[in-house]
N, C-alpha and C. Protein backbone atom coordinates (compact mmCIF):
# COMPACT_ATOMS: atom_id res chain seq x y z
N UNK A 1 -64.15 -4.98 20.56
CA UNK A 1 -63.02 -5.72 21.09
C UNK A 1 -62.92 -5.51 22.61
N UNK A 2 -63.43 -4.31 23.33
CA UNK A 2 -63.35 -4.05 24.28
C UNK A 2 -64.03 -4.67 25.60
N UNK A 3 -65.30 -4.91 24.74
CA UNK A 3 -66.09 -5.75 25.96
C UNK A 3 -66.51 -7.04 25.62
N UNK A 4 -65.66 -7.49 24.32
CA UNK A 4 -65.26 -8.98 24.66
C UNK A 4 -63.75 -9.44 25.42
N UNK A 5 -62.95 -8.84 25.74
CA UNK A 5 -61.71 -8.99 26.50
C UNK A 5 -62.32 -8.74 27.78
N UNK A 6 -63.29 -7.69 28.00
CA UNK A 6 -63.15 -7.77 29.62
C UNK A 6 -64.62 -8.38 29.85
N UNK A 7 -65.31 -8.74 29.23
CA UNK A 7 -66.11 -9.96 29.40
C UNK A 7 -65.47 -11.27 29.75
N UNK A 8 -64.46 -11.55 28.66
CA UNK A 8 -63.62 -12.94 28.37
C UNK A 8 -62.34 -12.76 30.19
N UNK A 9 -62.00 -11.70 30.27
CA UNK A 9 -61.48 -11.63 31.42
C UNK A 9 -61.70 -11.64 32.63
N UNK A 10 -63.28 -11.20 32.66
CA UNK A 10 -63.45 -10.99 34.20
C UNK A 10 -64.36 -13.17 34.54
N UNK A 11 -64.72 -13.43 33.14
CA UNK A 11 -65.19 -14.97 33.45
C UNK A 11 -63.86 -15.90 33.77
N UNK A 12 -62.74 -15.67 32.96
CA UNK A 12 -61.55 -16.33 33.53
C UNK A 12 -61.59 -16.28 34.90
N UNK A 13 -61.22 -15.25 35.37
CA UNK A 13 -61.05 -14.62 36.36
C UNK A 13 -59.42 -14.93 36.86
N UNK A 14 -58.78 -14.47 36.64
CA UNK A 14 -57.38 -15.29 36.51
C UNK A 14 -56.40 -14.04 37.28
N UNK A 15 -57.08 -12.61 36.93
CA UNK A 15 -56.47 -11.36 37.44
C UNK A 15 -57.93 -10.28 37.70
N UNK A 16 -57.34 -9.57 38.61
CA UNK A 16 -58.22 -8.29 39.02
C UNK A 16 -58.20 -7.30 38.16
N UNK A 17 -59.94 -7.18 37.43
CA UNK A 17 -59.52 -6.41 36.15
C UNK A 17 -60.06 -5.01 37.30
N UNK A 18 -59.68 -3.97 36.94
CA UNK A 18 -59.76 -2.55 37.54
C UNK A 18 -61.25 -2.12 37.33
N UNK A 19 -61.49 -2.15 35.64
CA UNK A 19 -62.39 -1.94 35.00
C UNK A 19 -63.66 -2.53 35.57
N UNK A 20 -64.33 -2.31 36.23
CA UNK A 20 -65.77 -2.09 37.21
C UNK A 20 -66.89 -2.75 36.29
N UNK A 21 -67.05 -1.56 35.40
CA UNK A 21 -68.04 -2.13 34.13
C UNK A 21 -67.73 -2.57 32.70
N UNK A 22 -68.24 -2.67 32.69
CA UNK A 22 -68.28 -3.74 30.96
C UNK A 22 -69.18 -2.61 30.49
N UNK A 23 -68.46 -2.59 29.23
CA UNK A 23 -68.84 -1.76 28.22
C UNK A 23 -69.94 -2.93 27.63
N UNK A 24 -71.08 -2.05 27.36
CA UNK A 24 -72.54 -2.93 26.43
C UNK A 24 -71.80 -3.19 25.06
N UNK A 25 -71.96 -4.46 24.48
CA UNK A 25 -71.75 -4.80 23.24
C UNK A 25 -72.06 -4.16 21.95
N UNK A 26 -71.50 -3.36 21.28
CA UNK A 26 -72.02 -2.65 20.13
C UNK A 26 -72.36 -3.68 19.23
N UNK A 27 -73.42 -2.88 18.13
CA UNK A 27 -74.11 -3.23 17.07
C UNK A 27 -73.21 -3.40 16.11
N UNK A 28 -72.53 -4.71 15.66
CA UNK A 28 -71.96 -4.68 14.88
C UNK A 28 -72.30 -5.52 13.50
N UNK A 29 -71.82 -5.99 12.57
CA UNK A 29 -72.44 -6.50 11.74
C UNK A 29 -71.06 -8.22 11.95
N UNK A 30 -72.41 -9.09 11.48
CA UNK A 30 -71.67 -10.96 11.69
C UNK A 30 -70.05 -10.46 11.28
N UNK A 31 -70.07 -10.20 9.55
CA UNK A 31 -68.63 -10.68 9.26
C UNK A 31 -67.22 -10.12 9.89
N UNK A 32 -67.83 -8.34 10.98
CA UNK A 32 -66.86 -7.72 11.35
C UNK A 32 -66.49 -8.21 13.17
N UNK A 33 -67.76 -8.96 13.71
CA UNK A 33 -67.69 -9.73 14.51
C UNK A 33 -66.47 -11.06 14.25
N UNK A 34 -67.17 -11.81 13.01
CA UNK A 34 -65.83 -12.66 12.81
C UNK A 34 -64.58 -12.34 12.80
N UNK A 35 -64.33 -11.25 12.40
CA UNK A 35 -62.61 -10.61 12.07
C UNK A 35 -62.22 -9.99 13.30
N UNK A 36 -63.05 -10.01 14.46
CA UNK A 36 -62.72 -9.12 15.74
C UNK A 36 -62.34 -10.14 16.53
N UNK A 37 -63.14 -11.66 16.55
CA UNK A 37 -62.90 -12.69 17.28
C UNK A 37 -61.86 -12.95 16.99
N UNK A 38 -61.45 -13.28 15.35
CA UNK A 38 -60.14 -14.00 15.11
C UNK A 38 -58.88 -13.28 15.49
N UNK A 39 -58.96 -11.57 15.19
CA UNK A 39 -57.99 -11.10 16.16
C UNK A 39 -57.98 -11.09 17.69
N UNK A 40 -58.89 -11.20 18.37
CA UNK A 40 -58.79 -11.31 19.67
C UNK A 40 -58.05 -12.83 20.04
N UNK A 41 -58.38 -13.93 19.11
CA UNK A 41 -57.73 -15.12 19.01
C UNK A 41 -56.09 -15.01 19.19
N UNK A 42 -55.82 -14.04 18.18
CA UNK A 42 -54.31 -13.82 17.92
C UNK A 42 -53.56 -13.20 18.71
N UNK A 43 -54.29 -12.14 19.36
CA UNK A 43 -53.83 -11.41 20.84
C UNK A 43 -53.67 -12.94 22.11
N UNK A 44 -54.72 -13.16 22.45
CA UNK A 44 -54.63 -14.15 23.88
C UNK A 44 -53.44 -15.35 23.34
N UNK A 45 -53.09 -15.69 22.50
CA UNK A 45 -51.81 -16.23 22.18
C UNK A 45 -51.10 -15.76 22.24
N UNK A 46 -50.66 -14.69 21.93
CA UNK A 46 -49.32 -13.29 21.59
C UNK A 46 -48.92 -13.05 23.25
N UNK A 47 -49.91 -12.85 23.60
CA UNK A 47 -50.20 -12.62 25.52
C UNK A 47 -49.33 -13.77 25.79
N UNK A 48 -50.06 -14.72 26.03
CA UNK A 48 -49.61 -15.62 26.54
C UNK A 48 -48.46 -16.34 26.09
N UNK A 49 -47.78 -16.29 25.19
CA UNK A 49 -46.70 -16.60 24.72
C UNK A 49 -45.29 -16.01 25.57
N UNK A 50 -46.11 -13.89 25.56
CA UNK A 50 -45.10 -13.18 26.28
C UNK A 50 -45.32 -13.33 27.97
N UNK A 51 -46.04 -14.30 28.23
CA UNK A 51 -45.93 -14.11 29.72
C UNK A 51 -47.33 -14.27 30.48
N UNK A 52 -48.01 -13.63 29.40
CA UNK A 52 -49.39 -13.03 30.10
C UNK A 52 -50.50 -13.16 29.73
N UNK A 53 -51.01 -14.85 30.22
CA UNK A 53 -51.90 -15.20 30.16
C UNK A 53 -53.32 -14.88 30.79
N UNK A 54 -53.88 -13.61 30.52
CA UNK A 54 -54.81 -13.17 30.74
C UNK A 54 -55.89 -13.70 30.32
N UNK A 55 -56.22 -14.05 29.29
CA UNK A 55 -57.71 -15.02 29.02
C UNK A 55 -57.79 -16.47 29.40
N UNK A 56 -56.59 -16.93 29.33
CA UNK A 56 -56.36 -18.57 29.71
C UNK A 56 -57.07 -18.87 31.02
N UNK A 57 -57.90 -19.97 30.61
CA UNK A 57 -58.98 -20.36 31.62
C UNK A 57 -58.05 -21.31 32.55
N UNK A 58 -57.92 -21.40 34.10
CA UNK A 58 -57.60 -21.92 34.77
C UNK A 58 -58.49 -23.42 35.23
N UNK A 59 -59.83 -23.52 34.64
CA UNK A 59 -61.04 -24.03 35.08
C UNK A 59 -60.21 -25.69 35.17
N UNK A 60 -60.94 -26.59 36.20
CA UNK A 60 -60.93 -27.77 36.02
C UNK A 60 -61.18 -28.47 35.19
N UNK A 61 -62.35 -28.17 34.72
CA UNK A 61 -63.19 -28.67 33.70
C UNK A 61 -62.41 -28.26 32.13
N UNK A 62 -61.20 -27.81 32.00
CA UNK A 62 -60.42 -27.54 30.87
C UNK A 62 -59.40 -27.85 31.08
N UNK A 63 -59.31 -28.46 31.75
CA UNK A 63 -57.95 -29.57 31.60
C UNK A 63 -58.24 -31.13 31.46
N UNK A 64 -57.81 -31.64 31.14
CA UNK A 64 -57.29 -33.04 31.19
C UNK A 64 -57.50 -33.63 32.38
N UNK A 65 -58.37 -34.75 32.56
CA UNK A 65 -58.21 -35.57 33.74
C UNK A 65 -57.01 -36.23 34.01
N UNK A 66 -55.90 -36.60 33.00
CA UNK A 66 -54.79 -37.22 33.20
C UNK A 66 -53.59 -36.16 33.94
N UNK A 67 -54.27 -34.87 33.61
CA UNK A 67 -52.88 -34.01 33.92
C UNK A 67 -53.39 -33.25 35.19
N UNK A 68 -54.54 -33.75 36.32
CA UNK A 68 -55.00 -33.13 37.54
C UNK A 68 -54.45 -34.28 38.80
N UNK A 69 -53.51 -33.14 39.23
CA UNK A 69 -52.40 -34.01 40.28
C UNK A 69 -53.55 -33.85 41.80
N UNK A 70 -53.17 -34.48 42.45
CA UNK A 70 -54.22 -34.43 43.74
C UNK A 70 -52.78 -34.95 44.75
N UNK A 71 -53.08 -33.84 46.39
CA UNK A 71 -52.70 -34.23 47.53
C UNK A 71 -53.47 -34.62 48.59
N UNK A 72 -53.30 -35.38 49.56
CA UNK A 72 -54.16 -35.77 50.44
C UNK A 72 -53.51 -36.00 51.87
N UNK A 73 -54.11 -35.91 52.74
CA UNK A 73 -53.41 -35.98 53.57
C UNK A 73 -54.13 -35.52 54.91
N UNK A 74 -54.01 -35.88 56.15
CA UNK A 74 -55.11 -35.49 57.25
C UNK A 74 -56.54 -35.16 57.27
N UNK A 75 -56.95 -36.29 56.66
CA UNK A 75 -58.21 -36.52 55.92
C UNK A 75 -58.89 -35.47 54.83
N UNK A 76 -58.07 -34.97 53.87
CA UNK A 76 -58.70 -34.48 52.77
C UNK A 76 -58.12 -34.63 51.77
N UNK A 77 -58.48 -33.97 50.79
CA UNK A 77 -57.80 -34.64 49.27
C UNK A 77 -58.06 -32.77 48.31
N UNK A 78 -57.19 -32.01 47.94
CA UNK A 78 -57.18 -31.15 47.19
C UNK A 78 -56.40 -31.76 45.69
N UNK A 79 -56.94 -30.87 44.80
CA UNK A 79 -56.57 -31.31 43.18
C UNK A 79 -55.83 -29.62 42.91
N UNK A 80 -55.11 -29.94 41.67
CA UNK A 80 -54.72 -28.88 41.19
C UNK A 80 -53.67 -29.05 39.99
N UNK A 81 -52.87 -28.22 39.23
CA UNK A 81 -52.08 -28.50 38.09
C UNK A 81 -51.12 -27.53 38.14
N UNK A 82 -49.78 -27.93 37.72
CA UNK A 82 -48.86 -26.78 37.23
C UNK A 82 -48.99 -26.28 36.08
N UNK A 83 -48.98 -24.73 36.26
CA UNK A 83 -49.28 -23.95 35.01
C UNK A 83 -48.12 -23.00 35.16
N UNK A 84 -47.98 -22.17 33.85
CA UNK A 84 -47.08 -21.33 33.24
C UNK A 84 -46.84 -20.76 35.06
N UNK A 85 -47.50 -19.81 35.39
CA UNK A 85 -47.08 -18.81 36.47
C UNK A 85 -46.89 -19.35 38.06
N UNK A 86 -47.21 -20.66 37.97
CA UNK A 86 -47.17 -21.29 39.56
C UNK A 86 -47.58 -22.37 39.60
N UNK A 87 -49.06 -23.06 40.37
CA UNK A 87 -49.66 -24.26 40.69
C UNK A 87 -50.52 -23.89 41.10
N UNK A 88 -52.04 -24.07 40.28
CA UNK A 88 -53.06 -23.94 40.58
C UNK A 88 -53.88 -24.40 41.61
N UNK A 89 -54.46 -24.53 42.56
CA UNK A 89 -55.11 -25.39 42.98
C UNK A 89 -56.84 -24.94 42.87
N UNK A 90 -57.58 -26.20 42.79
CA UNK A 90 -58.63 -26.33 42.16
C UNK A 90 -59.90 -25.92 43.16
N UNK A 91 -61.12 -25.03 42.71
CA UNK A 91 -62.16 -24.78 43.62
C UNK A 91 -62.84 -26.26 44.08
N UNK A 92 -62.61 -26.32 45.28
CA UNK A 92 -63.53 -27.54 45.92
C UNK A 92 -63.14 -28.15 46.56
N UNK A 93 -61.27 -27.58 46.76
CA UNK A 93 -59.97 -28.59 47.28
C UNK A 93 -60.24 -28.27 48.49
N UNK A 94 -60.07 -29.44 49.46
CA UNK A 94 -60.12 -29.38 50.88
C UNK A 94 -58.48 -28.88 51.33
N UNK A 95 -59.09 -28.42 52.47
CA UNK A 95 -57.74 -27.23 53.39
C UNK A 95 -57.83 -27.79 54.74
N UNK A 96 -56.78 -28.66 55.36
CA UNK A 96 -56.87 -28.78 56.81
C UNK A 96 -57.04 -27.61 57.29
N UNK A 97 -57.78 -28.05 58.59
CA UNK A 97 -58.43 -26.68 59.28
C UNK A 97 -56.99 -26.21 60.37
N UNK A 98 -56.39 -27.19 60.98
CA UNK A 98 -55.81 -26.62 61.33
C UNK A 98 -54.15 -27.16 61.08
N UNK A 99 -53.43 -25.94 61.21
CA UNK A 99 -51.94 -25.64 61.01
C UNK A 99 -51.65 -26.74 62.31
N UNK A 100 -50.31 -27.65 61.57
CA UNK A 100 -48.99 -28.68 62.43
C UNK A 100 -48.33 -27.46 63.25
N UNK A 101 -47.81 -27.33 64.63
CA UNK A 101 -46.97 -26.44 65.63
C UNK A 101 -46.03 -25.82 64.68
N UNK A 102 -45.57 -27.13 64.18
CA UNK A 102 -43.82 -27.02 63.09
C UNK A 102 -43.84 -25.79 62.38
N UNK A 103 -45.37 -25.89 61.74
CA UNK A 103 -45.81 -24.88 60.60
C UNK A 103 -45.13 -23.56 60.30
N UNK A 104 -43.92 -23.41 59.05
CA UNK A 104 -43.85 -21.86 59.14
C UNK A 104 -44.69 -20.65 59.12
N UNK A 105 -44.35 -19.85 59.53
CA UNK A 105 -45.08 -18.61 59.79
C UNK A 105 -45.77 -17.94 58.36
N UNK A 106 -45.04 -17.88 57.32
CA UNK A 106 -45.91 -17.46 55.96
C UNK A 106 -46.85 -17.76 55.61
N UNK A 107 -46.67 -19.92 55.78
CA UNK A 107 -47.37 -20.63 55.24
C UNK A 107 -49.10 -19.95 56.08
N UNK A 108 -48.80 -19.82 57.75
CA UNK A 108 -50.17 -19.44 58.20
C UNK A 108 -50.58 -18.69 57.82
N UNK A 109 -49.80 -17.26 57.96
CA UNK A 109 -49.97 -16.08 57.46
C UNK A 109 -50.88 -16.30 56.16
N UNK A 110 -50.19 -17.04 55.13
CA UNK A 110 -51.18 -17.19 53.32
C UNK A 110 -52.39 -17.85 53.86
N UNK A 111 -52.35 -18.67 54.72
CA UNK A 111 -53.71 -19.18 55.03
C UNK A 111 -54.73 -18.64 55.75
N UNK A 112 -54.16 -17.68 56.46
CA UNK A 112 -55.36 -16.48 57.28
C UNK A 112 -55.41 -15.67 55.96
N UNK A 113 -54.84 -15.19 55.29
CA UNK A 113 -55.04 -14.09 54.18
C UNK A 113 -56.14 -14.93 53.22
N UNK A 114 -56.27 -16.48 52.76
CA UNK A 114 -57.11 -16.61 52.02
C UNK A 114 -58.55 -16.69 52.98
N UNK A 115 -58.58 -16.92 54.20
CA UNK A 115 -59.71 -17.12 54.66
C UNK A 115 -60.55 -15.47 54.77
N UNK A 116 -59.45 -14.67 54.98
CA UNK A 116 -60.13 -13.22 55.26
C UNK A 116 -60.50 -12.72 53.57
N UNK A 117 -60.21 -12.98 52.48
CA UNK A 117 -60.50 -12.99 51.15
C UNK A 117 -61.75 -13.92 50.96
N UNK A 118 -61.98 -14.44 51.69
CA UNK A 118 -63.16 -15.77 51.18
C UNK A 118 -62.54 -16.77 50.40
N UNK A 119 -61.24 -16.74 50.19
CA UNK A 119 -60.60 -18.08 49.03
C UNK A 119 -61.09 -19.46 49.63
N UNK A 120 -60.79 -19.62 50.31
CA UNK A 120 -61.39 -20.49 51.34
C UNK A 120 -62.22 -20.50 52.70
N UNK A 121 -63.21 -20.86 52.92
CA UNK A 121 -63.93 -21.17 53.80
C UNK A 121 -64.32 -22.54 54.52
N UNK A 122 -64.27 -22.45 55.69
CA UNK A 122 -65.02 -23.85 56.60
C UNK A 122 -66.21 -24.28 56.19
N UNK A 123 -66.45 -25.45 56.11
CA UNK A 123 -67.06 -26.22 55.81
C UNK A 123 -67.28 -27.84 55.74
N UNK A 124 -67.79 -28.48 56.96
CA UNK A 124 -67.96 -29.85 57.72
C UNK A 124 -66.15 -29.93 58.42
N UNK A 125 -65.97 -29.21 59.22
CA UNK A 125 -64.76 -29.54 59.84
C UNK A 125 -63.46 -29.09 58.95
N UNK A 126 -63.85 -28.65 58.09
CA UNK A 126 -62.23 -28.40 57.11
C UNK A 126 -62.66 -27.07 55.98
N UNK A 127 -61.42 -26.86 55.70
CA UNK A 127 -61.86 -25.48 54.85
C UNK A 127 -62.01 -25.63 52.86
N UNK A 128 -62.85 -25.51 52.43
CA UNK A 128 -62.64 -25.93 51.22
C UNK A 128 -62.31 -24.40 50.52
N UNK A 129 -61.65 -24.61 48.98
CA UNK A 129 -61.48 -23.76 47.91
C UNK A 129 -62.75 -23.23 47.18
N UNK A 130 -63.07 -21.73 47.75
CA UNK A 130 -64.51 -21.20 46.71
C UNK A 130 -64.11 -20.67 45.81
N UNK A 131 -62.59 -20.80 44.82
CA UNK A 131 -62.49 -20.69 43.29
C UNK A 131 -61.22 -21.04 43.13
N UNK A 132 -60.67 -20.95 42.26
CA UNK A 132 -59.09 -21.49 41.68
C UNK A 132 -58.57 -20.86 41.93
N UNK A 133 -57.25 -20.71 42.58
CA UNK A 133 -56.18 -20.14 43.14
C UNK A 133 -54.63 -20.45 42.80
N UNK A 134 -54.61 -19.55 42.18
CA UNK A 134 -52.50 -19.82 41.89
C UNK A 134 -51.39 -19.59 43.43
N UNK A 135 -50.75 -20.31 43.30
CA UNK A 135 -49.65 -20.23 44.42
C UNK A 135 -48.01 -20.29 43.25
N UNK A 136 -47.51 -19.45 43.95
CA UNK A 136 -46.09 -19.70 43.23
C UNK A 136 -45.20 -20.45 43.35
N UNK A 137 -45.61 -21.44 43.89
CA UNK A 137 -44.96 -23.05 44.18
C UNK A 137 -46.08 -24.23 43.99
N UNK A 138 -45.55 -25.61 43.85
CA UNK A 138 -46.16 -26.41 44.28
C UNK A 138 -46.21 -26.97 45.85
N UNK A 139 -44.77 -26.47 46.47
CA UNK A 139 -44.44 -26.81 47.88
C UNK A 139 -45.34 -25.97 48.79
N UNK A 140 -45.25 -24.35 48.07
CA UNK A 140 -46.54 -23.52 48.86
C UNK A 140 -48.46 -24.00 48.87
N UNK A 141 -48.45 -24.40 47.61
CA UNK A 141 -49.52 -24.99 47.64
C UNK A 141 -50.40 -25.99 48.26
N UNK A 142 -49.01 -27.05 48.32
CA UNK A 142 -48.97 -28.43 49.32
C UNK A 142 -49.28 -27.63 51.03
N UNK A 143 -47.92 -26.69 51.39
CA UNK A 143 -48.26 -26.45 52.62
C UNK A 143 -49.25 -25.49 53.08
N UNK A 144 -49.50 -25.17 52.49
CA UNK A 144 -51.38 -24.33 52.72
C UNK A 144 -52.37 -25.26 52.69
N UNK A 145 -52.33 -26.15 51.72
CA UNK A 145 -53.60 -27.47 51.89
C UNK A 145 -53.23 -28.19 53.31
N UNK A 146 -51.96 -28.47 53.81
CA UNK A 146 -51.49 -29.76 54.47
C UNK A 146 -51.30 -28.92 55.91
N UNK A 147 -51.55 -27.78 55.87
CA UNK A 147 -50.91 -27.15 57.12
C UNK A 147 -50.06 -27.40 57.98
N UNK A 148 -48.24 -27.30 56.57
CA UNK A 148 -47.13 -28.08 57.26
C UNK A 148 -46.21 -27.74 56.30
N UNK A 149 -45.01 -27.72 56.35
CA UNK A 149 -43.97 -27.76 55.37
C UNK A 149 -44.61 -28.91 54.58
N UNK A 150 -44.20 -28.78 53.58
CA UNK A 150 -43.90 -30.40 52.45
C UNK A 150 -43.22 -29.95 51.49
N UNK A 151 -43.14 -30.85 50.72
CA UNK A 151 -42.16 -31.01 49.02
C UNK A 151 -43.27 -31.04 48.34
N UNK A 152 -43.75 -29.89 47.73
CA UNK A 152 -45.10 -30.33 46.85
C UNK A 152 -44.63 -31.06 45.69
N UNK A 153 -43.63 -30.90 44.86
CA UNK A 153 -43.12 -31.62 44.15
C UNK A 153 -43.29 -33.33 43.89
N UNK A 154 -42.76 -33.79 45.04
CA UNK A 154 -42.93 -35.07 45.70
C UNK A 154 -44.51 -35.41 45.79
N UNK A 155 -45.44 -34.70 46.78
CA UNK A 155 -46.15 -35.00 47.27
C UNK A 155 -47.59 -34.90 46.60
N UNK A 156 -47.59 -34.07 45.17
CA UNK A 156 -48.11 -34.00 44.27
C UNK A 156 -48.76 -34.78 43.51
N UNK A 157 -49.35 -35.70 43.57
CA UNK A 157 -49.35 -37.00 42.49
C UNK A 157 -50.59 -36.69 41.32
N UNK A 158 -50.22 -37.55 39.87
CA UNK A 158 -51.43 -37.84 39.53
C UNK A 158 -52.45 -39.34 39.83
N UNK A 159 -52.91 -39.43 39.28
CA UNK A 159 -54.18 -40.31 39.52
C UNK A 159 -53.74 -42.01 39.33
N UNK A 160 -52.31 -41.66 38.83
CA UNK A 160 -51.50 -43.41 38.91
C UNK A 160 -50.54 -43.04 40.07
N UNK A 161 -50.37 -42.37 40.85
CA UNK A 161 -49.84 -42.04 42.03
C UNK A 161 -48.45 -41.68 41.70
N UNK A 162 -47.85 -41.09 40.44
CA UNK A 162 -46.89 -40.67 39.84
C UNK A 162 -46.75 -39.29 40.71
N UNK A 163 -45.44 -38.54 41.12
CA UNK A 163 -45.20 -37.56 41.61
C UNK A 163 -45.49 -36.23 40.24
N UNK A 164 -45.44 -34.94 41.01
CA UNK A 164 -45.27 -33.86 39.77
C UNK A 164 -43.94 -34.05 39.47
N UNK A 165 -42.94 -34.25 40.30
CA UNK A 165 -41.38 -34.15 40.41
C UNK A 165 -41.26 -35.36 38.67
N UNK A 166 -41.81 -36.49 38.97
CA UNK A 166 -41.32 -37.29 38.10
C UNK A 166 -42.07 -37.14 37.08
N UNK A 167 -43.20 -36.48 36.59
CA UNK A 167 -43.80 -36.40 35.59
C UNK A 167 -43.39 -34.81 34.96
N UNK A 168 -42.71 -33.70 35.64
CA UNK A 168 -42.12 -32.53 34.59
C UNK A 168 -41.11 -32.25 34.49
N UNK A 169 -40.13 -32.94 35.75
CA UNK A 169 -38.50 -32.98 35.82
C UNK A 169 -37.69 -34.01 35.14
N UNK A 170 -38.36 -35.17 35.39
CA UNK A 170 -37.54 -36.40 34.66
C UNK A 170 -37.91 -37.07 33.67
């Protein structure tokens, strides 16, 4: 059970597991394998029910094309989704390179902190997303891509140009 959770955890990648190495897979036999999966099944629900979605894959590619909202704006276009703990935004999303004057001070601040992390890096004039990243807003999310205040809410859309605001509030 042990080094399928932190196998299954460190591929999410969703949190910083502590745990360095992965324990080698013991020799076990098929049917006690089956009964280990199905409880590990029953845990990452139980988790996530209480809060703590630790195995839950953030990936693009596991969601729904109908439910991947995209912003755009000073020539780029980032994707992303609201989930249980914040607003994801998606590896590949473009990041204006540079911050509006207006710009609050956090918003830069989160945006020098992901560049010194590698979350994002430059690339052809603008900074793109090198993996999925939670923000605890959609408005924070918006103003780190847009390098500017916004209403991520508003400014959020999906792919019929519907807001997030009007597709989880109303």
């Amino acid at each position: 059970m042990e080094h399928h959770s932190i196998k299954v955890a460190k591929e999410v990648n969703r949190f910083l597991t502590e745990n360095s190495t992965v324990p080698s897979k013991p020799f076990i036999t098929e049917s006690m394998e089956a009964d280990l999966l199905d409880s590990f099944d029953t845990i990452k629900v139980l988790l996530s029910t209480l809060g703590y979605p630790l195995f839950d894959s953030l990936k693009k590619k596991d969601i729904k094309n109908s439910e991947i909202l995209q912003i755009k704006g000073r020539g780029i276009i980032a994707e992303g989704d609201l989930v249980d703990d914040g607003f994801v935004v998606f590896k590949g999303s473009q990041v204006t390179k540079d911050a509006t004057p207006s710009c609050h001070n956090y918003l830069i601040s989160m945006r020098e902190k992901l560049k010194e992390n590698d979350i994002i890096s430059e690339n052809n004039g603008v900074f793109v997303f090198t993996e999925d990243y939670i923000f605890n807003s959609p408005s924070t999310a918006g103003g780190v891509v847009l390098g500017r205040s916004t209403n991520g809410w508003t400014k959020w859309k999906d792919k019929n140009g519907i807001s997030l605001d009007e597709l989880k509030r109303k």
